[in-house]
C-alpha atoms as a PDB file:
ATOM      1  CA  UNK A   1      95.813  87.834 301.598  1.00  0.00           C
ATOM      2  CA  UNK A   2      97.608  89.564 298.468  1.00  0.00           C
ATOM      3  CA  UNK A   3      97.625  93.311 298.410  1.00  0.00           C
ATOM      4  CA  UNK A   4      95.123  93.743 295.796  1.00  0.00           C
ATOM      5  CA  UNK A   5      92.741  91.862 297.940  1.00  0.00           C
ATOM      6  CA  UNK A   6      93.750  93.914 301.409  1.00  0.00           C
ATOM      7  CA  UNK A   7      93.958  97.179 300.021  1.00  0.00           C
ATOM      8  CA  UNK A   8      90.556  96.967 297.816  1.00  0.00           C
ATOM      9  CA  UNK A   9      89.020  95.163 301.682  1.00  0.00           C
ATOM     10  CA  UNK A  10      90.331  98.573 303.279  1.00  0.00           C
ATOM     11  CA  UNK A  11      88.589 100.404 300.586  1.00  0.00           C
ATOM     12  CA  UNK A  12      85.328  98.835 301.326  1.00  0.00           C
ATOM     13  CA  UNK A  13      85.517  99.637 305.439  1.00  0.00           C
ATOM     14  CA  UNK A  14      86.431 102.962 304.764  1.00  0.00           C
ATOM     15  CA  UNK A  15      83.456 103.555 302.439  1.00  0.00           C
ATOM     16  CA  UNK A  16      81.014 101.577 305.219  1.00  0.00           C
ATOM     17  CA  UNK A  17      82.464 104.093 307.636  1.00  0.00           C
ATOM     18  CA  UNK A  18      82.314 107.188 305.133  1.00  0.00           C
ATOM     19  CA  UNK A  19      78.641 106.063 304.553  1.00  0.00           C
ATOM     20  CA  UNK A  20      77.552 105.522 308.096  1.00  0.00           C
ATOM     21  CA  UNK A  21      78.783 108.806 308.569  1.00  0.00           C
ATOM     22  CA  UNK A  22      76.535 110.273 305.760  1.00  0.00           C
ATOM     23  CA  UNK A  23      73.336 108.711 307.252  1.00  0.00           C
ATOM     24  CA  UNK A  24      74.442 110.223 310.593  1.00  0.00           C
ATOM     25  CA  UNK A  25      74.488 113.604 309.344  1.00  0.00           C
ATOM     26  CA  UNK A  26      70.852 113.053 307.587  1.00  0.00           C
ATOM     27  CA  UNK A  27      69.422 111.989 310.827  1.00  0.00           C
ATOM     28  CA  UNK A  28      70.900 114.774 312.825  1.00  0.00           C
ATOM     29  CA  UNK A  29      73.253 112.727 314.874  1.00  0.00           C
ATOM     30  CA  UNK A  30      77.497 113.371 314.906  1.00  0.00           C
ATOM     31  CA  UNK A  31      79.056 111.393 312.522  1.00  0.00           C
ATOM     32  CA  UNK A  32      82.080 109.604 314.107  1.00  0.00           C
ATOM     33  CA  UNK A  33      82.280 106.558 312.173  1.00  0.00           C
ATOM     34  CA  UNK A  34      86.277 105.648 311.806  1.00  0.00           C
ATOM     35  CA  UNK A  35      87.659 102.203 310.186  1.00  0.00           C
ATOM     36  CA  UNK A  36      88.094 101.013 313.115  1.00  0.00           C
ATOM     37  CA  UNK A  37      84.191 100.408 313.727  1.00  0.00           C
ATOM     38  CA  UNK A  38      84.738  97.112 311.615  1.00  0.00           C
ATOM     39  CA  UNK A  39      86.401  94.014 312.170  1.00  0.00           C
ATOM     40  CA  UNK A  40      87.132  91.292 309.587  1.00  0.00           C
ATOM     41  CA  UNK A  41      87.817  88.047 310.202  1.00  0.00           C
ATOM     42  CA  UNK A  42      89.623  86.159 307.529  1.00  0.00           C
ATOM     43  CA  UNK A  43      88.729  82.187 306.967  1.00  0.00           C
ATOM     44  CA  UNK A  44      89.611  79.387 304.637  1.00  0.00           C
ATOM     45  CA  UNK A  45      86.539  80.198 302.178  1.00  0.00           C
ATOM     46  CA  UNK A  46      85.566  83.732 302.844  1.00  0.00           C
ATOM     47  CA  UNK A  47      86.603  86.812 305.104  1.00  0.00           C
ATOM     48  CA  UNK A  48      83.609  88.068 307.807  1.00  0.00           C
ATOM     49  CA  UNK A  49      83.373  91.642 307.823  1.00  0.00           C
ATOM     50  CA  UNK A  50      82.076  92.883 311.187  1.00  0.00           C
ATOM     51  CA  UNK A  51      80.637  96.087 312.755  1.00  0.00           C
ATOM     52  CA  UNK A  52      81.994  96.108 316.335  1.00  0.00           C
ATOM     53  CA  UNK A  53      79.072  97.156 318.090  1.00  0.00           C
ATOM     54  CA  UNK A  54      77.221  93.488 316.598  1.00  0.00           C
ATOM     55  CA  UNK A  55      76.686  92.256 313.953  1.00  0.00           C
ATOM     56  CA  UNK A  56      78.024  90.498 310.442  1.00  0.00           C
ATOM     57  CA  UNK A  57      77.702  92.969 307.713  1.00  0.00           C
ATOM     58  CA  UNK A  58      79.212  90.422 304.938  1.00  0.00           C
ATOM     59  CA  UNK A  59      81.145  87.883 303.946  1.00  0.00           C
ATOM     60  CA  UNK A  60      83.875  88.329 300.996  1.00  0.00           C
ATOM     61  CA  UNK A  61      85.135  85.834 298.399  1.00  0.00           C
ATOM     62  CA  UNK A  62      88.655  84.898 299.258  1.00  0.00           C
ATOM     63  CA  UNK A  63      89.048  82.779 296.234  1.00  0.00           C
ATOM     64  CA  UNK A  64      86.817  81.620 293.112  1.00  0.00           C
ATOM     65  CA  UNK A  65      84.202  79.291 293.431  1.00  0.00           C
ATOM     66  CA  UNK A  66      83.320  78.035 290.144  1.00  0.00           C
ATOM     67  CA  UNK A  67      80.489  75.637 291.924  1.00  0.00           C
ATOM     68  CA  UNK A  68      78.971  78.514 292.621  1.00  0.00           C
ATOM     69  CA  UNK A  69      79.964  80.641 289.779  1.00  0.00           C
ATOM     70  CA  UNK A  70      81.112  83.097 292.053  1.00  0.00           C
ATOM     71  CA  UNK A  71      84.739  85.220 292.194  1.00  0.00           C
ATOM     72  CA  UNK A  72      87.422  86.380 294.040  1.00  0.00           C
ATOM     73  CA  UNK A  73      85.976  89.126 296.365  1.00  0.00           C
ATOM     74  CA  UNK A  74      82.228  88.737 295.364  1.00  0.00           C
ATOM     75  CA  UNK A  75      80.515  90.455 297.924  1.00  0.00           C
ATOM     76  CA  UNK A  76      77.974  88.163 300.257  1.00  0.00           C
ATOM     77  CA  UNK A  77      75.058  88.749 302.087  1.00  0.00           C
ATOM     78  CA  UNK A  78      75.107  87.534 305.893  1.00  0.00           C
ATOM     79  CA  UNK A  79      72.825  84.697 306.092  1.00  0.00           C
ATOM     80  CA  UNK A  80      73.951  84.220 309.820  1.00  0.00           C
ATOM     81  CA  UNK A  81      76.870  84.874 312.326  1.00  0.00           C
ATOM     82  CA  UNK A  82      78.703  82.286 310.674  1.00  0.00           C
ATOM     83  CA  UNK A  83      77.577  81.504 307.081  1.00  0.00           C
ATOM     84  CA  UNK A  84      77.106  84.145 304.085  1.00  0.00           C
ATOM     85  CA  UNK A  85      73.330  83.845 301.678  1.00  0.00           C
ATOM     86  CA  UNK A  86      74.617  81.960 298.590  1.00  0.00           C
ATOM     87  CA  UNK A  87      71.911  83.389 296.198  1.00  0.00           C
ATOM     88  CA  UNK A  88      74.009  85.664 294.755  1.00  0.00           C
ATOM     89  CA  UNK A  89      76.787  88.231 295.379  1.00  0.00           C
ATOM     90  CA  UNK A  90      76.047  91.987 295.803  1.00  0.00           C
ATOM     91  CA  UNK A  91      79.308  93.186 294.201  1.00  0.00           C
ATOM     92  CA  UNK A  92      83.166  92.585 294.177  1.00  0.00           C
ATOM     93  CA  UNK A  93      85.307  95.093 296.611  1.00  0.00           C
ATOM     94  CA  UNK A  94      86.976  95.197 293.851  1.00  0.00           C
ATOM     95  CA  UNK A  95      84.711  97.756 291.710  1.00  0.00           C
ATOM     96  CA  UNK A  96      83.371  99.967 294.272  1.00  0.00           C
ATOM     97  CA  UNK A  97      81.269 101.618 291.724  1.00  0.00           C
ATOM     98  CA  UNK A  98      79.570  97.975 291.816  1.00  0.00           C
ATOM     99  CA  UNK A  99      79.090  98.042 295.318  1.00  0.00           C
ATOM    100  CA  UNK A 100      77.849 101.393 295.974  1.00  0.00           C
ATOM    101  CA  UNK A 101      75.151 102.185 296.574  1.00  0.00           C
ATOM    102  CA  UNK A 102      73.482  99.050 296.227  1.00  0.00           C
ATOM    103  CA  UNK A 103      76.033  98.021 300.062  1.00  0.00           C
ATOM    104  CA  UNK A 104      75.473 100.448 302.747  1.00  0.00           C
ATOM    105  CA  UNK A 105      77.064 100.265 306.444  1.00  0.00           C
ATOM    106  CA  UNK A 106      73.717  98.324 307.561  1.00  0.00           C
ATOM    107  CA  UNK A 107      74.699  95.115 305.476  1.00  0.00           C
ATOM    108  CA  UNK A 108      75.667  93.528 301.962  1.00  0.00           C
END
């Protein structure tokens, strides 16, 4: 994983944890959402991103897929545990305006 890739990855868990935080506020609760809520798990094809209490909230892109016509850090949809919705990608982590808001901390 190149720097480009990790640091635009960090962006996206602290944005998840920033926007977890937000809904905690509007529903009265203390946020206390921190980076370290998520996990990732980095594979041949794609890197899991994980919310430590349960749960996959994505998968991420590690390379292009022109099969697919997908790209380098397309953002996926959890289909299950183990294997991301190939439909189509919600976003790249690396334009967070593209993400946001359409990704919240609940899933891709």
């Amino acid at each position: 994983m190149d720097t480009y890739f990790k640091t635009a990855l960090e962006n996206l868990i602290s944005k998840l944890a920033e926007d977890k935080n937000e809904w905690s506020k509007k529903l009265g609760y203390e946020p206390n959402s921190t980076e370290n809520d998520w996990s990732i798990s980095v594979g041949k094809k794609y890197t899991k991103i994980m919310a430590k209490q349960g749960g996959v909230w994505g998968f991420i892109l590690n390379e292009d897929d022109d099969s697919l016509n997908f790209r380098r850090g397309d953002i996926l949809k959890a289909k299950s545990w183990s294997t991301p919705a190939l439909n189509f990608p919600r976003g790249s982590i690396f334009e967070h305006t593209d993400y946001l808001p359409k990704n919240i901390w609940v899933g891709a």
